[in-house]
Protein backbone atom coordinates (compact mmCIF):
# COMPACT_ATOMS: atom_id res chain seq x y z
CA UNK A 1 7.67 -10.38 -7.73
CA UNK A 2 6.25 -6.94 -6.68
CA UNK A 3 6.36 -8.10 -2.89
CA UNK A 4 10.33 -8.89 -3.49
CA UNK A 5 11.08 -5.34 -4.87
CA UNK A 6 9.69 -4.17 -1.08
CA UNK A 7 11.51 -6.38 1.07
CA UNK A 8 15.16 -5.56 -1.56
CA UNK A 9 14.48 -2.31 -1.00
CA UNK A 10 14.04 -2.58 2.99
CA UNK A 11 17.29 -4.94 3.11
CA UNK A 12 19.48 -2.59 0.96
CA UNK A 13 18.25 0.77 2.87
CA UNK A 14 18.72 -0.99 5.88
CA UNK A 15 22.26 -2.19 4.82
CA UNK A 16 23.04 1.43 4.20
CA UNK A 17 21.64 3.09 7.47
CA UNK A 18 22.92 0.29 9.94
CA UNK A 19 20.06 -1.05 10.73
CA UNK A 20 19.51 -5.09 11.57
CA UNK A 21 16.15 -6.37 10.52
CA UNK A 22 14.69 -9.88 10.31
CA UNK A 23 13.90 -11.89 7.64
CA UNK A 24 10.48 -11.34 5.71
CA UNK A 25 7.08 -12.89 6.95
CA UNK A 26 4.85 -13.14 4.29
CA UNK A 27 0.91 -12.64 5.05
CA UNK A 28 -1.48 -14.25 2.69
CA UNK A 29 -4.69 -12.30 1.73
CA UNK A 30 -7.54 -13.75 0.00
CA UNK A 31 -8.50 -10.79 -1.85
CA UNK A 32 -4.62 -9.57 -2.63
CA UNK A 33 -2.60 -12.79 -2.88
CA UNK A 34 -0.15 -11.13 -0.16
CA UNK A 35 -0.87 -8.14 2.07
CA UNK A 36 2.76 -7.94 2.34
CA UNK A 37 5.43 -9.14 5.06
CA UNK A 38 6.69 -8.50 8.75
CA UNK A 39 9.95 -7.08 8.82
CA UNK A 40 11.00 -6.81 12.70
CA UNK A 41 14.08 -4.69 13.74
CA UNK A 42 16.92 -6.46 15.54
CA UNK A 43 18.45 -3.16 16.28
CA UNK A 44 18.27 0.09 17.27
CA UNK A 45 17.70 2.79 14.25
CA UNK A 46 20.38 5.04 14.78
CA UNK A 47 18.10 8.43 13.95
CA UNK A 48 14.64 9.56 13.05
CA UNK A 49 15.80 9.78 9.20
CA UNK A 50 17.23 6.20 9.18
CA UNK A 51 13.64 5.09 10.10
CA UNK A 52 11.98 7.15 8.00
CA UNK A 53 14.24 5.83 5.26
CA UNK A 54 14.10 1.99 5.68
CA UNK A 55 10.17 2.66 6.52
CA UNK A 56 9.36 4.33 2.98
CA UNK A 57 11.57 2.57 0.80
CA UNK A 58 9.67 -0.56 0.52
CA UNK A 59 6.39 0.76 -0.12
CA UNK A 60 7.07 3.28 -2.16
CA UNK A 61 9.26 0.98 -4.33
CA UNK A 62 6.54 -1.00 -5.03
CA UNK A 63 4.02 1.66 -5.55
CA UNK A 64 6.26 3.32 -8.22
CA UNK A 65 5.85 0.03 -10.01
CA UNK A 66 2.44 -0.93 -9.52
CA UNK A 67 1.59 1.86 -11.41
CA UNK A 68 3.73 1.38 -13.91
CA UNK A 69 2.43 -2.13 -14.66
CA UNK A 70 -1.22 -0.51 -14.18
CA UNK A 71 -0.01 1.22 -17.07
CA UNK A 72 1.61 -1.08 -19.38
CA UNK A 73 -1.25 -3.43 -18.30
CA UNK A 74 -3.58 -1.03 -19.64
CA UNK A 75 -1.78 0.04 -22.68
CA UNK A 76 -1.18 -3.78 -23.41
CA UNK A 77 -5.17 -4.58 -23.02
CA UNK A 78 -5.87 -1.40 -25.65
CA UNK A 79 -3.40 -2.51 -28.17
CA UNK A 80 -4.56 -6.12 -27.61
CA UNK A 81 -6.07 -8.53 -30.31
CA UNK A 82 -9.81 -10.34 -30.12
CA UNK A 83 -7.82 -13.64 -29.31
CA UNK A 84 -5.04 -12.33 -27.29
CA UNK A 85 -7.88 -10.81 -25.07
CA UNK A 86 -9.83 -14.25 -24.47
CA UNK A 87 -6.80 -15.44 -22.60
CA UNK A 88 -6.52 -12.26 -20.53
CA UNK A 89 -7.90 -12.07 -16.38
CA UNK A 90 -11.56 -10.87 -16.09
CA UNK A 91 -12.50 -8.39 -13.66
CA UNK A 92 -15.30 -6.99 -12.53
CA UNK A 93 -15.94 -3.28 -13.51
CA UNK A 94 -16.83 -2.48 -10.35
CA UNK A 95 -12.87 -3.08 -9.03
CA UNK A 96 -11.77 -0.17 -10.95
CA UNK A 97 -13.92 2.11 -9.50
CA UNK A 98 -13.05 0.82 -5.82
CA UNK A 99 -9.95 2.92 -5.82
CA UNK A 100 -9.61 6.62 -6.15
CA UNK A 101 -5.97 6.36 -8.63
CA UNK A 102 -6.94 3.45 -9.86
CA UNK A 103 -9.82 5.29 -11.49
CA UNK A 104 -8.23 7.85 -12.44
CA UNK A 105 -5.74 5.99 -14.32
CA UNK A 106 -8.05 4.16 -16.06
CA UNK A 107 -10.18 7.72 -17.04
CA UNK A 108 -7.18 8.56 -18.16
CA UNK A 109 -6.19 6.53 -20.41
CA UNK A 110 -9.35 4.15 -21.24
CA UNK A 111 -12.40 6.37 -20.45
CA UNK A 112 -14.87 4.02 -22.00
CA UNK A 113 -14.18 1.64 -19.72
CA UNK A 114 -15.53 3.69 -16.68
CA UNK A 115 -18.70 4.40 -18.75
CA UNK A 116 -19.45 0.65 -18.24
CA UNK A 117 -22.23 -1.15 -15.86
CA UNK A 118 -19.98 -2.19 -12.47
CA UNK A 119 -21.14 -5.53 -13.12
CA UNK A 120 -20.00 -6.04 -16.17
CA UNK A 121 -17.12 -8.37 -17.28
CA UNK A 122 -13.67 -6.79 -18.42
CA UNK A 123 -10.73 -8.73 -19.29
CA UNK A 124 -7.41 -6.66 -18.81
CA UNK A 125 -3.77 -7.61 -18.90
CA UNK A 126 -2.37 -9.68 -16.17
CA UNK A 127 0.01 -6.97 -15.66
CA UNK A 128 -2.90 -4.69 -14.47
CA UNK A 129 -3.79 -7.35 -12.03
CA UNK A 130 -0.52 -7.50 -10.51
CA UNK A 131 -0.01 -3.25 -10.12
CA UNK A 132 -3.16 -3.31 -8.70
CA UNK A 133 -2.80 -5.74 -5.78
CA UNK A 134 0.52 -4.05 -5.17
CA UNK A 135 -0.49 -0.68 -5.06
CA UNK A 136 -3.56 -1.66 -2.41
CA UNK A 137 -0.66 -3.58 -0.30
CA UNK A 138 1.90 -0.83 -0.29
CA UNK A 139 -1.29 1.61 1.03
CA UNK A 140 -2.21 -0.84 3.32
CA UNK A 141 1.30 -0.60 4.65
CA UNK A 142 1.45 3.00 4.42
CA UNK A 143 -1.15 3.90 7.00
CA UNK A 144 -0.18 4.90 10.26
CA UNK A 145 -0.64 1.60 12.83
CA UNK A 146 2.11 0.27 15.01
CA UNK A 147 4.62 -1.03 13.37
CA UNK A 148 3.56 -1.08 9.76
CA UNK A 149 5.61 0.51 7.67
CA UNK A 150 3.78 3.86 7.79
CA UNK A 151 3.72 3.51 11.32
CA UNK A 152 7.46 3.82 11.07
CA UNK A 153 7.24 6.78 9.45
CA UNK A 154 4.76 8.42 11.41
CA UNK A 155 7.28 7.63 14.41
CA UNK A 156 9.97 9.24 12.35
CA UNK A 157 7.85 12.58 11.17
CA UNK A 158 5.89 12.72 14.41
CA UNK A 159 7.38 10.90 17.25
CA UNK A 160 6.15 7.65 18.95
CA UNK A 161 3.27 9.53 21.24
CA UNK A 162 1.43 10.92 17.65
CA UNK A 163 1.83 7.41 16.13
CA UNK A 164 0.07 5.97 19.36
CA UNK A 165 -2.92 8.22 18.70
CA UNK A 166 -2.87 7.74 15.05
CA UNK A 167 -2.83 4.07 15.34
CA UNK A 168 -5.83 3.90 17.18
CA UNK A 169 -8.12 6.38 15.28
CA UNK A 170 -6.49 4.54 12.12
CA UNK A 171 -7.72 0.92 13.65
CA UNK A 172 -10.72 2.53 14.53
CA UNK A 173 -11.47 3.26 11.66
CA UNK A 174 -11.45 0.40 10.06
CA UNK A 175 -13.21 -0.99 12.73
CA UNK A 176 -16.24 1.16 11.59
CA UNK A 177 -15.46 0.23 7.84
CA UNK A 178 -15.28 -3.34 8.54
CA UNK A 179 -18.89 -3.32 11.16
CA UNK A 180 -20.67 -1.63 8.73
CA UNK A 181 -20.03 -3.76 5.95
CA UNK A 182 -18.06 -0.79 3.97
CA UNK A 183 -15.10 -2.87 3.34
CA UNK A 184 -14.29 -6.10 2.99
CA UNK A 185 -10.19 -5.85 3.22
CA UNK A 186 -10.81 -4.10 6.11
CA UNK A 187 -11.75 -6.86 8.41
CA UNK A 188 -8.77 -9.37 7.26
CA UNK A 189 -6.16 -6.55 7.18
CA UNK A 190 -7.21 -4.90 10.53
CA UNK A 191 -7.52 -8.47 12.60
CA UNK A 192 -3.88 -8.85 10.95
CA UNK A 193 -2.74 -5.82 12.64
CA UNK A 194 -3.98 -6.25 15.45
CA UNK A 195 -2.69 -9.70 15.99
CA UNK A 196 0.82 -8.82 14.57
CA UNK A 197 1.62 -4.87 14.21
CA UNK A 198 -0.10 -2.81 16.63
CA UNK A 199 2.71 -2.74 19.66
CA UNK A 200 5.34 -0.21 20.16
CA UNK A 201 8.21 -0.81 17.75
CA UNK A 202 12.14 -1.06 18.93
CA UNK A 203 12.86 2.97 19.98
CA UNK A 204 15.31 5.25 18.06
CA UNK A 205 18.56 5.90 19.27
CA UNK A 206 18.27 9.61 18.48
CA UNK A 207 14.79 10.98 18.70
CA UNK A 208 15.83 14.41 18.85
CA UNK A 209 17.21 15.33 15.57
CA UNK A 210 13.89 15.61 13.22
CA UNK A 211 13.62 14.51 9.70
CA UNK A 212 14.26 17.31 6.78
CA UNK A 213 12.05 18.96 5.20
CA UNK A 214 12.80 16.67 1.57
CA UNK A 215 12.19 13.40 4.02
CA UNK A 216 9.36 15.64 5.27
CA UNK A 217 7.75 16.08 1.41
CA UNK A 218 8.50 12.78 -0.05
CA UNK A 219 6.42 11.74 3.36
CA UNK A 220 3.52 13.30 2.68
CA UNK A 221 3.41 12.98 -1.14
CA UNK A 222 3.56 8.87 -0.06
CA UNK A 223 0.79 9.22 3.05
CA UNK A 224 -1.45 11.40 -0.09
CA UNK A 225 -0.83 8.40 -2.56
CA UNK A 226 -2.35 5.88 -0.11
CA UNK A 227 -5.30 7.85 0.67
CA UNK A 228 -5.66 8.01 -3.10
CA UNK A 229 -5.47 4.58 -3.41
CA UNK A 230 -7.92 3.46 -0.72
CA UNK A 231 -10.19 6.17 -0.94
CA UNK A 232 -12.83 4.85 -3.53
CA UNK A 233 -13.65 6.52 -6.94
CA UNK A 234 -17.08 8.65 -7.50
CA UNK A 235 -19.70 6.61 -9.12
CA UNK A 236 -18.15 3.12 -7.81
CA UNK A 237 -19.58 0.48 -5.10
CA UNK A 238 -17.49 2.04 -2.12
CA UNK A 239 -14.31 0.82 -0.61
CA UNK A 240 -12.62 -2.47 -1.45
């Protein structure tokens, strides 16, 4: 459901911009259900905007409403009876704490819950569940590697030479994450990229005319939001 709101909101941006792009190719994660989809380019974007466009609208769509059903999944598991709650997901307490906005959500609107041993049991609304494997995804796809989606962007803001550099001290990265046993969805998203998303991407027509300084903001506020929801939250076990 989440995943389709991305790939709609790639297909109509694209409609809009002139830009041909490929169906969808869903990749399965163990710890996500989906890390999302390939979308390839079948033509040319006509300027840096039009990329930057078609490259935020999916993720962002789907961040926007992961955190609203983080929400209403919290506000449903508050409001929720004894026997209502038996049927509800259990997770860990240490998975709220693995993600900086995830946390902070939660402090903010069910602070005892954070007071909790990470090891403890806590049954939340299945609509929790599903914001929070979207909004991990949509980071995912926000960083800046290859052809990911906030590779794209970082082509658009930056130009294909800063993306190149970004992508590998991004994979790198993870590399370190994923060697030193830091994070676990490191070492299934990065061999991903690697296999799939690391190479060049299909150049713009018009690489001259930069981005404006709105594309510019709503850029950055998106790049910040990923960071947020990767980085992990104080007191927690460390990074998903």
């Amino acid at each position: 459901g989440v995943q389709a709101i991305h790939e709609i909101a790639h297909f109509l941006v694209a409609k809009k911009s002139g830009i041909k792009i490929g169906l969808p190719v869903f990749l399965p994660s163990l710890q996500l259900g989906t890390f999302g989809s390939i979308t390839p380019l079948r033509s040319f974007p006509p300027d840096r905007s039009a990329l930057l466009d078609l490259a935020l609208s999916g993720p962002m769509a789907t961040l926007v409403l992961s955190v609203l059903l983080m929400f209403g999944g919290i506000s449903a598991t508050l409001h929720a009876t004894a026997q209502q709650l038996s049927f509800f997901p259990v997770v860990p307490a240490a998975l709220l704490k693995c993600s900086f906005l995830t946390g902070s959500i939660m402090s903010m609107l069910a602070p005892k819950t954070m007071l909790v041993p990470l090891s403890q049991p806590i049954p939340i609304h299945p609509a929790f569940v599903v914001g929070f494997a979207g909004l991990i995804s949509s980071a995912l796809n926000l960083l800046p590697i290859g052809r990911l989606d906030g590779g794209r962007a970082c082509t658009a803001v930056f130009g294909s030479r800063f993306n190149s550099l970004m992508t590998l001290l991004t994979l790198s990265l993870m590399a370190i994450l994923s060697i030193s046993g830091s994070s676990t969805i490191a070492i299934f998203w990065g061999a991903l990229v690697v296999l799939f998303q690391r190479q060049p991407d299909i150049p713009i027509r018009n690489e001259i005319t930069e981005v404006d300084d709105v594309r510019f903001g709503v850029y950055t506020i998106s790049l910040v939001l990923a960071l947020l929801a990767l980085a992990p939250f104080p007191g927690g076990t460390g990074f998903l």
